[in-house]
PDB file of N, CA and C in Angstrom:
ATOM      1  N   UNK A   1       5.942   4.307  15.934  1.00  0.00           N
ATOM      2  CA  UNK A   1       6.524   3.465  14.905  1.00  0.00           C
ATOM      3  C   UNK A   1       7.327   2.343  15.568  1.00  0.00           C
ATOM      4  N   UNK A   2       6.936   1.405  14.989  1.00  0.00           N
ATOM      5  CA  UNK A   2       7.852   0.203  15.551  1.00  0.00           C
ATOM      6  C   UNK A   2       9.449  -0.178  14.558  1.00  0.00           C
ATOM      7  N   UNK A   3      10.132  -0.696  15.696  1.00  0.00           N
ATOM      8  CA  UNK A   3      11.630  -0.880  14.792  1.00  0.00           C
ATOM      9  C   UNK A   3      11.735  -2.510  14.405  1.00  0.00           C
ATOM     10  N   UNK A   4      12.195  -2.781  13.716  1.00  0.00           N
ATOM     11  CA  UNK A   4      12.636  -3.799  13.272  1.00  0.00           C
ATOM     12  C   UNK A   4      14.283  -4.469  13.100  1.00  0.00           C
ATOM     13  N   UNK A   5      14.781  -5.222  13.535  1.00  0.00           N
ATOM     14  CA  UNK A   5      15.577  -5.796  13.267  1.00  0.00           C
ATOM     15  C   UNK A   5      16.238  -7.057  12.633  1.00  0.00           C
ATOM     16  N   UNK A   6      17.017  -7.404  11.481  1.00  0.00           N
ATOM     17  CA  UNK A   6      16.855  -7.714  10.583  1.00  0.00           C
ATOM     18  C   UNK A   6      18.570  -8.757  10.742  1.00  0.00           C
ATOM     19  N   UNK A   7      18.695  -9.812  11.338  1.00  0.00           N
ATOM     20  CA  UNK A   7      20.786 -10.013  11.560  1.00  0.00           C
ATOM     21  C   UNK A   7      20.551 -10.934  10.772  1.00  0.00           C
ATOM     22  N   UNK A   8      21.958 -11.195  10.232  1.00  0.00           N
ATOM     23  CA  UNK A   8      22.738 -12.546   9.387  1.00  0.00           C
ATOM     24  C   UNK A   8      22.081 -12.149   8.098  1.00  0.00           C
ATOM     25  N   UNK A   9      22.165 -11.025   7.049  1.00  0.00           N
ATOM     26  CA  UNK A   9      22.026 -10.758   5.898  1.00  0.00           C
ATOM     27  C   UNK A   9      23.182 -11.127   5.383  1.00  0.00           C
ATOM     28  N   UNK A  10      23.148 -11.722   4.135  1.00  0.00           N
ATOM     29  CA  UNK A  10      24.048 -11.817   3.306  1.00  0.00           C
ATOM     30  C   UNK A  10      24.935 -10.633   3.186  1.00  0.00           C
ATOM     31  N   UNK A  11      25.980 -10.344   2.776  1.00  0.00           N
ATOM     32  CA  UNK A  11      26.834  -9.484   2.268  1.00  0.00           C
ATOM     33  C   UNK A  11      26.591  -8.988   0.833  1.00  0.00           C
ATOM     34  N   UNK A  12      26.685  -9.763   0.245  1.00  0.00           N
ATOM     35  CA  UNK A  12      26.058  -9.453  -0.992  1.00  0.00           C
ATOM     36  C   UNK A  12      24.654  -8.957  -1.650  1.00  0.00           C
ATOM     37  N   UNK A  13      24.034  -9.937  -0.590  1.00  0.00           N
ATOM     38  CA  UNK A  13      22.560  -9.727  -0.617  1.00  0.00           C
ATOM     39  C   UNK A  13      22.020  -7.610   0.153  1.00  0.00           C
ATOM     40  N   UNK A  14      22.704  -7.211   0.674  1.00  0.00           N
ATOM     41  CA  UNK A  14      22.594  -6.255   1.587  1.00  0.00           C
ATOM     42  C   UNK A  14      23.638  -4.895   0.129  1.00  0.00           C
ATOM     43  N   UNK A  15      24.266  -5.568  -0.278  1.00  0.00           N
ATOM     44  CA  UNK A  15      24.808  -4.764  -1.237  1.00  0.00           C
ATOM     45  C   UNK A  15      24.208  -4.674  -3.114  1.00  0.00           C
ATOM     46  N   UNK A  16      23.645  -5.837  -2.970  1.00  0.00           N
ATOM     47  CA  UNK A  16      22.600  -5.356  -4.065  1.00  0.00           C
ATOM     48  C   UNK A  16      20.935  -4.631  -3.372  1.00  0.00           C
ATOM     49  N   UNK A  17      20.872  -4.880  -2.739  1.00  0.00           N
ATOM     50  CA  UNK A  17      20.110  -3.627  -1.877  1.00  0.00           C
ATOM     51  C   UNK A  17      20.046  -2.387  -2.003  1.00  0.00           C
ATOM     52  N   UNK A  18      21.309  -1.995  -1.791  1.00  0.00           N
ATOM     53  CA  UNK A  18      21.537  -0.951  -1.637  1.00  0.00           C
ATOM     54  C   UNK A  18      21.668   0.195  -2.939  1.00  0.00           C
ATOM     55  N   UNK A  19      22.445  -0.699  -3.825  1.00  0.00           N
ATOM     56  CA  UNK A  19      22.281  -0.155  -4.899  1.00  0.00           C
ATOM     57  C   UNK A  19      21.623  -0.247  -5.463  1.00  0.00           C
ATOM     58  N   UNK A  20      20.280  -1.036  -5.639  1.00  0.00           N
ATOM     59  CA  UNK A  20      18.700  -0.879  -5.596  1.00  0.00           C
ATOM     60  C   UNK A  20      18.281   0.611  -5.193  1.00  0.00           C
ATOM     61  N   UNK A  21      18.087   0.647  -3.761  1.00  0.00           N
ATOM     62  CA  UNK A  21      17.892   2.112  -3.108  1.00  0.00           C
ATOM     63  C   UNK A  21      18.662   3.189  -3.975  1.00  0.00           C
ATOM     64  N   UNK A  22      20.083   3.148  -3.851  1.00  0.00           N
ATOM     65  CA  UNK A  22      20.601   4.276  -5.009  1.00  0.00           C
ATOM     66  C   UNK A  22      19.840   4.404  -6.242  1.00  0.00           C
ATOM     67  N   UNK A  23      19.487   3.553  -6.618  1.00  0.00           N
ATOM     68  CA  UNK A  23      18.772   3.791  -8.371  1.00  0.00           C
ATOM     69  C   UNK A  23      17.662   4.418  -7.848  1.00  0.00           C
ATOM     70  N   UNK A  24      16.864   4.394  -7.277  1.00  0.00           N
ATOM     71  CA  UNK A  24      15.807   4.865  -6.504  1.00  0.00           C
ATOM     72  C   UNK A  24      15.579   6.132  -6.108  1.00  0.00           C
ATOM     73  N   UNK A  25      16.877   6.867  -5.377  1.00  0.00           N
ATOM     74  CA  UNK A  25      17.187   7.973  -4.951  1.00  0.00           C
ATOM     75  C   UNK A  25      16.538   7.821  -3.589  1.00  0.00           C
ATOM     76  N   UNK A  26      17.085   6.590  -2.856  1.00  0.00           N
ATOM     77  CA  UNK A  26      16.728   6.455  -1.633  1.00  0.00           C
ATOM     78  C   UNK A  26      17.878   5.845  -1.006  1.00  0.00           C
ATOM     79  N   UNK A  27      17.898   6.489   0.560  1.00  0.00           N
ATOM     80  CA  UNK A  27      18.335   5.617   1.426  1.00  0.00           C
ATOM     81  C   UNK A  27      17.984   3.891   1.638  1.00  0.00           C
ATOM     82  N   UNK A  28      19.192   3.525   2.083  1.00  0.00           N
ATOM     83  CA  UNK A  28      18.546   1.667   1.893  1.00  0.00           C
ATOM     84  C   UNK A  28      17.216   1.811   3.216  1.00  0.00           C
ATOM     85  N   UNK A  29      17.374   2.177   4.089  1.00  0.00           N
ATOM     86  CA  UNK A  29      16.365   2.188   5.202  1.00  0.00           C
ATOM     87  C   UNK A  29      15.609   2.622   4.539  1.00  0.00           C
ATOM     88  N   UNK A  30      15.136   4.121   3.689  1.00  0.00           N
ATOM     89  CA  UNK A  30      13.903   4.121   3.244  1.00  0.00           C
ATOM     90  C   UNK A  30      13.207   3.161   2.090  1.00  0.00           C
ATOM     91  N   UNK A  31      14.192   2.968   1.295  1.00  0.00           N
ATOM     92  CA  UNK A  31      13.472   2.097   0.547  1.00  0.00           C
ATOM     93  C   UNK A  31      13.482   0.214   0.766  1.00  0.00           C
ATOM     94  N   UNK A  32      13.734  -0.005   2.073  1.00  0.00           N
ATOM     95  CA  UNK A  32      13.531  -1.077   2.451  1.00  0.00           C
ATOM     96  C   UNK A  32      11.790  -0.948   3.477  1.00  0.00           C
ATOM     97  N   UNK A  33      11.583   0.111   3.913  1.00  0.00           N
ATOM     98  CA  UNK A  33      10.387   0.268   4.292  1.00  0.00           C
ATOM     99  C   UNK A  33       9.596   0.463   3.579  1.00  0.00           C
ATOM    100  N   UNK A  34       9.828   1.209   2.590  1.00  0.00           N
ATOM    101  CA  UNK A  34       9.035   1.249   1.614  1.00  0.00           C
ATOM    102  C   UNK A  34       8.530  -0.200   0.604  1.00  0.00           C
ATOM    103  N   UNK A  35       9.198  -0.692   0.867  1.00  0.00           N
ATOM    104  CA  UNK A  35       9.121  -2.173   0.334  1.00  0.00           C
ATOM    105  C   UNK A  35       8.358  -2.888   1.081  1.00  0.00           C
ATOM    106  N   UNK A  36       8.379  -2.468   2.679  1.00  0.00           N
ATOM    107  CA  UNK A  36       7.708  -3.581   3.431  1.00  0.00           C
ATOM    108  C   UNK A  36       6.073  -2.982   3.567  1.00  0.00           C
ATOM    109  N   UNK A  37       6.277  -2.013   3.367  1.00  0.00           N
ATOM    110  CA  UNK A  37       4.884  -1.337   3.637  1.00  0.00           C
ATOM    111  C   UNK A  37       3.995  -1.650   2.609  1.00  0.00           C
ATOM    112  N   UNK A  38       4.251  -1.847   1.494  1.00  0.00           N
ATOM    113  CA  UNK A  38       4.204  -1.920   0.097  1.00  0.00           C
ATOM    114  C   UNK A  38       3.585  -3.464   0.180  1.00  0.00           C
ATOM    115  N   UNK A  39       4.797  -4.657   0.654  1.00  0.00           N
ATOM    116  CA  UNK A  39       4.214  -5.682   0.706  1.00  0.00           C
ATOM    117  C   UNK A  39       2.814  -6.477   1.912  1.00  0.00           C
ATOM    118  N   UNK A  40       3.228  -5.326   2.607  1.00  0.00           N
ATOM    119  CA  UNK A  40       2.039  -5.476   4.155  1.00  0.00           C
ATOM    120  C   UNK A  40       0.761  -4.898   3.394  1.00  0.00           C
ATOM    121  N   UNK A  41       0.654  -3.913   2.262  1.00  0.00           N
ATOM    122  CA  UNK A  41      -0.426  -3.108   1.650  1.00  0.00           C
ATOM    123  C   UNK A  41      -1.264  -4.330   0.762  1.00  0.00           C
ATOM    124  N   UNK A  42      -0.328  -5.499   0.443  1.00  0.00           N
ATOM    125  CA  UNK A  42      -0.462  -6.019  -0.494  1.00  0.00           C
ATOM    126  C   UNK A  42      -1.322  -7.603   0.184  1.00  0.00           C
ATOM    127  N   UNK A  43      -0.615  -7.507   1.174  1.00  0.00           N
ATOM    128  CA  UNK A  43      -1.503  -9.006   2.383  1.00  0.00           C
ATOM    129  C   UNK A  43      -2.482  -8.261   2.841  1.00  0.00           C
ATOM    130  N   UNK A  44      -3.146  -7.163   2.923  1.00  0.00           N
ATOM    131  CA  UNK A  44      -4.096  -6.603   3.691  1.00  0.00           C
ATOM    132  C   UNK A  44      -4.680  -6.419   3.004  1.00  0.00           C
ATOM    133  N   UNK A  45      -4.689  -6.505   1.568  1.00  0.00           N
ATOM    134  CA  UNK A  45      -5.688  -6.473  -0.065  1.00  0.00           C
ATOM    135  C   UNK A  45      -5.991  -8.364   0.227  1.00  0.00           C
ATOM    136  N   UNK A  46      -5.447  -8.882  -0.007  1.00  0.00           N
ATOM    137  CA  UNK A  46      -5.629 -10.662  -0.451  1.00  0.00           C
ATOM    138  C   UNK A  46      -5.927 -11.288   1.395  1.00  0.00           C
ATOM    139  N   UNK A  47      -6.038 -10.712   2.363  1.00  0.00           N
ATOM    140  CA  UNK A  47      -5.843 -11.601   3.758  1.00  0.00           C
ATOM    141  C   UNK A  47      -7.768 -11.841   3.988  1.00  0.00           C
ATOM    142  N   UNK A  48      -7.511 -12.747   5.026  1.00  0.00           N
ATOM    143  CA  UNK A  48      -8.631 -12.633   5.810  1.00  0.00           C
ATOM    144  C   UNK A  48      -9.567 -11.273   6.300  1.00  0.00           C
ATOM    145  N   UNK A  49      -8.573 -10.726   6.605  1.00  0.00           N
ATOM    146  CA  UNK A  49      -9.203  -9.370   7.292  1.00  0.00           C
ATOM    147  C   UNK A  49      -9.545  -8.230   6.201  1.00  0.00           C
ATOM    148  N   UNK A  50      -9.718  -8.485   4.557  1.00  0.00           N
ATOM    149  CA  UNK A  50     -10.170  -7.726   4.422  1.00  0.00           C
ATOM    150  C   UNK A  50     -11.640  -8.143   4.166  1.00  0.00           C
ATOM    151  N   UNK A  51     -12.142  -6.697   3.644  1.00  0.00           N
ATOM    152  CA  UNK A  51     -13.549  -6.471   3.320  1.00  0.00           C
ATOM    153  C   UNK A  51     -14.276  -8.099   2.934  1.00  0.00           C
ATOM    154  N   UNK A  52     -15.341  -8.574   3.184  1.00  0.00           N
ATOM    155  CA  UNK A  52     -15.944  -9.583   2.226  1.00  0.00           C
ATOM    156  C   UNK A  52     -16.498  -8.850   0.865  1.00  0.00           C
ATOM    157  N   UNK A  53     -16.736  -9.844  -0.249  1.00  0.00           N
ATOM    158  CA  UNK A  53     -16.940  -9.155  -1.431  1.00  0.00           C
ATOM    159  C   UNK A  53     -18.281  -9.120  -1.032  1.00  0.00           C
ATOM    160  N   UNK A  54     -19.060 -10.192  -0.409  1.00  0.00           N
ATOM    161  CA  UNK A  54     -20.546  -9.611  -0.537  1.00  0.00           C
ATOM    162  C   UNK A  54     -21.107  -8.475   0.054  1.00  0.00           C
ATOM    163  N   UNK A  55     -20.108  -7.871   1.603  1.00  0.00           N
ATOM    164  CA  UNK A  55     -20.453  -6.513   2.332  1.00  0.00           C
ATOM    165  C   UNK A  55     -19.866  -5.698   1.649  1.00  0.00           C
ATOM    166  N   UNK A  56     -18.713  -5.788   0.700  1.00  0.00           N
ATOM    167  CA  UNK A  56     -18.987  -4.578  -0.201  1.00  0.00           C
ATOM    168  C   UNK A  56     -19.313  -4.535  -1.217  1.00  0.00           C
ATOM    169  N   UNK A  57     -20.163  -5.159  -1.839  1.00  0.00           N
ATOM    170  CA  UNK A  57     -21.167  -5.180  -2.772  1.00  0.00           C
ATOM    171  C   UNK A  57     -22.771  -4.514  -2.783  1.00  0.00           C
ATOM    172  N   UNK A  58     -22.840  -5.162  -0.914  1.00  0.00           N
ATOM    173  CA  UNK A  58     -24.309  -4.211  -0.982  1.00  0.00           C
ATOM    174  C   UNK A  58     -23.802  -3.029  -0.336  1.00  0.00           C
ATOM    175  N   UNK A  59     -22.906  -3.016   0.120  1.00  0.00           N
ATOM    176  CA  UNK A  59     -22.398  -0.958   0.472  1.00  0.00           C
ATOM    177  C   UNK A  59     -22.478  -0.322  -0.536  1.00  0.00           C
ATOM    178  N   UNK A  60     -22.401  -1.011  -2.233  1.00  0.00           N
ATOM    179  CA  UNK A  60     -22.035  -0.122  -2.977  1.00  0.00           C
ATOM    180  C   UNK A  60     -23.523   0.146  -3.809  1.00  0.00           C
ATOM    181  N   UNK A  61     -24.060  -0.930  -3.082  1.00  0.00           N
ATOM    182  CA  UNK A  61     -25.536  -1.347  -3.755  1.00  0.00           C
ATOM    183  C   UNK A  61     -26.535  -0.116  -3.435  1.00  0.00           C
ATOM    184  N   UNK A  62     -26.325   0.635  -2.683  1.00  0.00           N
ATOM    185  CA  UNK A  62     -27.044   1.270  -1.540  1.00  0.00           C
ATOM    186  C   UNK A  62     -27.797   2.784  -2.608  1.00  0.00           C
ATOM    187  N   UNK A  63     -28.989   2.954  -2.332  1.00  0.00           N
ATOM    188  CA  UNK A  63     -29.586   4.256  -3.769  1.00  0.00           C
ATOM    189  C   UNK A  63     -28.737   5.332  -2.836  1.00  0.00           C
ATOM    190  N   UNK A  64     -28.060   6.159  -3.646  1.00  0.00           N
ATOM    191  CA  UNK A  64     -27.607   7.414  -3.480  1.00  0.00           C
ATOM    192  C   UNK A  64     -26.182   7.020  -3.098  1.00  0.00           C
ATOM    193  N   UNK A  65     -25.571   5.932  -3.524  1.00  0.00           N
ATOM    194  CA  UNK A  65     -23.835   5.712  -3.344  1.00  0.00           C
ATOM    195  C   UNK A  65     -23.004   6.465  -4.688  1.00  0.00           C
ATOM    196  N   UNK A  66     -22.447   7.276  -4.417  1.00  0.00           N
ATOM    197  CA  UNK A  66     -21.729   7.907  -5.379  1.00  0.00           C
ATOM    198  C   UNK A  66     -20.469   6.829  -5.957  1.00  0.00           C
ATOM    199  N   UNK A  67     -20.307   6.290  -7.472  1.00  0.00           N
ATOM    200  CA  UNK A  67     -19.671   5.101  -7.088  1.00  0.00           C
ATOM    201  C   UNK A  67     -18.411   5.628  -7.937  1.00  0.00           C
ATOM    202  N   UNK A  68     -18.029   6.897  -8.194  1.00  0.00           N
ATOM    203  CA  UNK A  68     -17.270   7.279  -9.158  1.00  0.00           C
ATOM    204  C   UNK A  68     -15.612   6.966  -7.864  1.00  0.00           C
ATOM    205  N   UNK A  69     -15.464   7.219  -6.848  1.00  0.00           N
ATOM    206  CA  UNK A  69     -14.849   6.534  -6.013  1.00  0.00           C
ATOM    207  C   UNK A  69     -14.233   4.607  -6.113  1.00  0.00           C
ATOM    208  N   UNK A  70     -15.198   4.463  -5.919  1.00  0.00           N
ATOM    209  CA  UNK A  70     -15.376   2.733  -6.284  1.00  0.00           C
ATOM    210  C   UNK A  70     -15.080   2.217  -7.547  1.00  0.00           C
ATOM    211  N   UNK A  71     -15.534   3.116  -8.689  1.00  0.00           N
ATOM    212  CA  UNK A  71     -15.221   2.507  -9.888  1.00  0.00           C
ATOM    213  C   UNK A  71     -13.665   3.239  -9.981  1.00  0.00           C
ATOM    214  N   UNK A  72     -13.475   3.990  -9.704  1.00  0.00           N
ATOM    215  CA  UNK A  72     -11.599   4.393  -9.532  1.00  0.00           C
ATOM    216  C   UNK A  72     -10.803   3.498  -8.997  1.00  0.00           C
ATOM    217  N   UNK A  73     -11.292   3.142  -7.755  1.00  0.00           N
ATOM    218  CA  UNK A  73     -10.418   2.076  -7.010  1.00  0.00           C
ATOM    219  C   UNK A  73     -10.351   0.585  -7.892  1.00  0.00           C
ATOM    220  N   UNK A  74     -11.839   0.330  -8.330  1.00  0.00           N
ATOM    221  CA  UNK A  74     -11.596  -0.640  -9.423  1.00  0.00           C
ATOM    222  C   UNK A  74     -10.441  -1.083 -10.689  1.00  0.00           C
ATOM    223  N   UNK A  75     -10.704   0.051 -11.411  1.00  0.00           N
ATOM    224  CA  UNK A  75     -10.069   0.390 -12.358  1.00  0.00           C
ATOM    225  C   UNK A  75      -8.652   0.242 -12.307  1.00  0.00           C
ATOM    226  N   UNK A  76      -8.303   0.683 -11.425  1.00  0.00           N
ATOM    227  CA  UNK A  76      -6.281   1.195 -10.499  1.00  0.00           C
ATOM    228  C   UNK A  76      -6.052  -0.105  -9.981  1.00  0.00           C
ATOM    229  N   UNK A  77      -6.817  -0.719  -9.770  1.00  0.00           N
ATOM    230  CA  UNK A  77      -6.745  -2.543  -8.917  1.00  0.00           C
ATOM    231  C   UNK A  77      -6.096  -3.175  -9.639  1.00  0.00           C
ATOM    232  N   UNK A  78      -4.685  -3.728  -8.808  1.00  0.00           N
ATOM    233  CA  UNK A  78      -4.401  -4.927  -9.651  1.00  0.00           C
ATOM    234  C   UNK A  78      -4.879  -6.298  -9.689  1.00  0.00           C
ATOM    235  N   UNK A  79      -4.729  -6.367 -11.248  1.00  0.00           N
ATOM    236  CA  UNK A  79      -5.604  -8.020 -11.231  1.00  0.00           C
ATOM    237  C   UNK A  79      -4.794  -9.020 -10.630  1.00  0.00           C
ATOM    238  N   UNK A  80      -5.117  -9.786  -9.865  1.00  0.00           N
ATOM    239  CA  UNK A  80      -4.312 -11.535  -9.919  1.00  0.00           C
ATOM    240  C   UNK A  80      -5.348 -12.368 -10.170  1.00  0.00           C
ATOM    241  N   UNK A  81      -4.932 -13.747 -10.394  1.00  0.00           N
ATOM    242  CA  UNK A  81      -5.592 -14.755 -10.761  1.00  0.00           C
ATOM    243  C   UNK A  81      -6.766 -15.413  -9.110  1.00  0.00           C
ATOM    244  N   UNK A  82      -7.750 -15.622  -9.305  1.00  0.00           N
ATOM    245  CA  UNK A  82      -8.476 -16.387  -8.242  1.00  0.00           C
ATOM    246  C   UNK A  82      -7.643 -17.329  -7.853  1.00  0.00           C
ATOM    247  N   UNK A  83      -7.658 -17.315  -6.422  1.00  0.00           N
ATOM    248  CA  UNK A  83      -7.002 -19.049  -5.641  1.00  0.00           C
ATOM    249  C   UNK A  83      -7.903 -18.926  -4.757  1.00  0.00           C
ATOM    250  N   UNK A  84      -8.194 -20.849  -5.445  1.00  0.00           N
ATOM    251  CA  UNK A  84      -9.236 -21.537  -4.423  1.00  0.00           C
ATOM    252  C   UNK A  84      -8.742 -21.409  -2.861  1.00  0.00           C
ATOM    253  N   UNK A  85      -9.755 -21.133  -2.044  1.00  0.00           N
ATOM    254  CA  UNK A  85      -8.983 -21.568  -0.226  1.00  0.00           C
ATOM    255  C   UNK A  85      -9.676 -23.114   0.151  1.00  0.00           C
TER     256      UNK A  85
END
């Protein structure tokens, strides 16, 4: 696991944080990772590096693909709007 370090936070900013995490029933460290992991989950859905839609289209295309998997992940997907690149 890698560490991170984080200087010159607001005061305030670091204390509504925290009591964020309290409502939560988390430590601020956990639920500040949890946040980042969350948002790294979220660039690795929309980045370059993921899947192309057309290689997983014919993966799913394939006779004997069980797609009850695929149509789950569908379904649970959040929508955003298309942006042109």
């Amino acid at each position: 696991m890698a560490d991170i370090l984080i200087r010159k936070v607001d005061e305030t900013t670091k204390k509504l944080l925290h009591r964020r995490a309290e409502r939560r029933g988390k430590s601020l460290e956990a639920d500040l990772r949890d946040t980042l992991e969350e948002l790294a989950s979220e660039e690795m859905q929309s980045s370059q590096d993921a899947e192309l839609f057309g290689d997983w289209l014919v993966s799913i295309s394939r006779p004997g693909v069980d797609l009850d998997d695929t149509l789950k992940l569908l379904r649970s997907a959040t929508v955003r709007p298309a942006t042109p690149e």
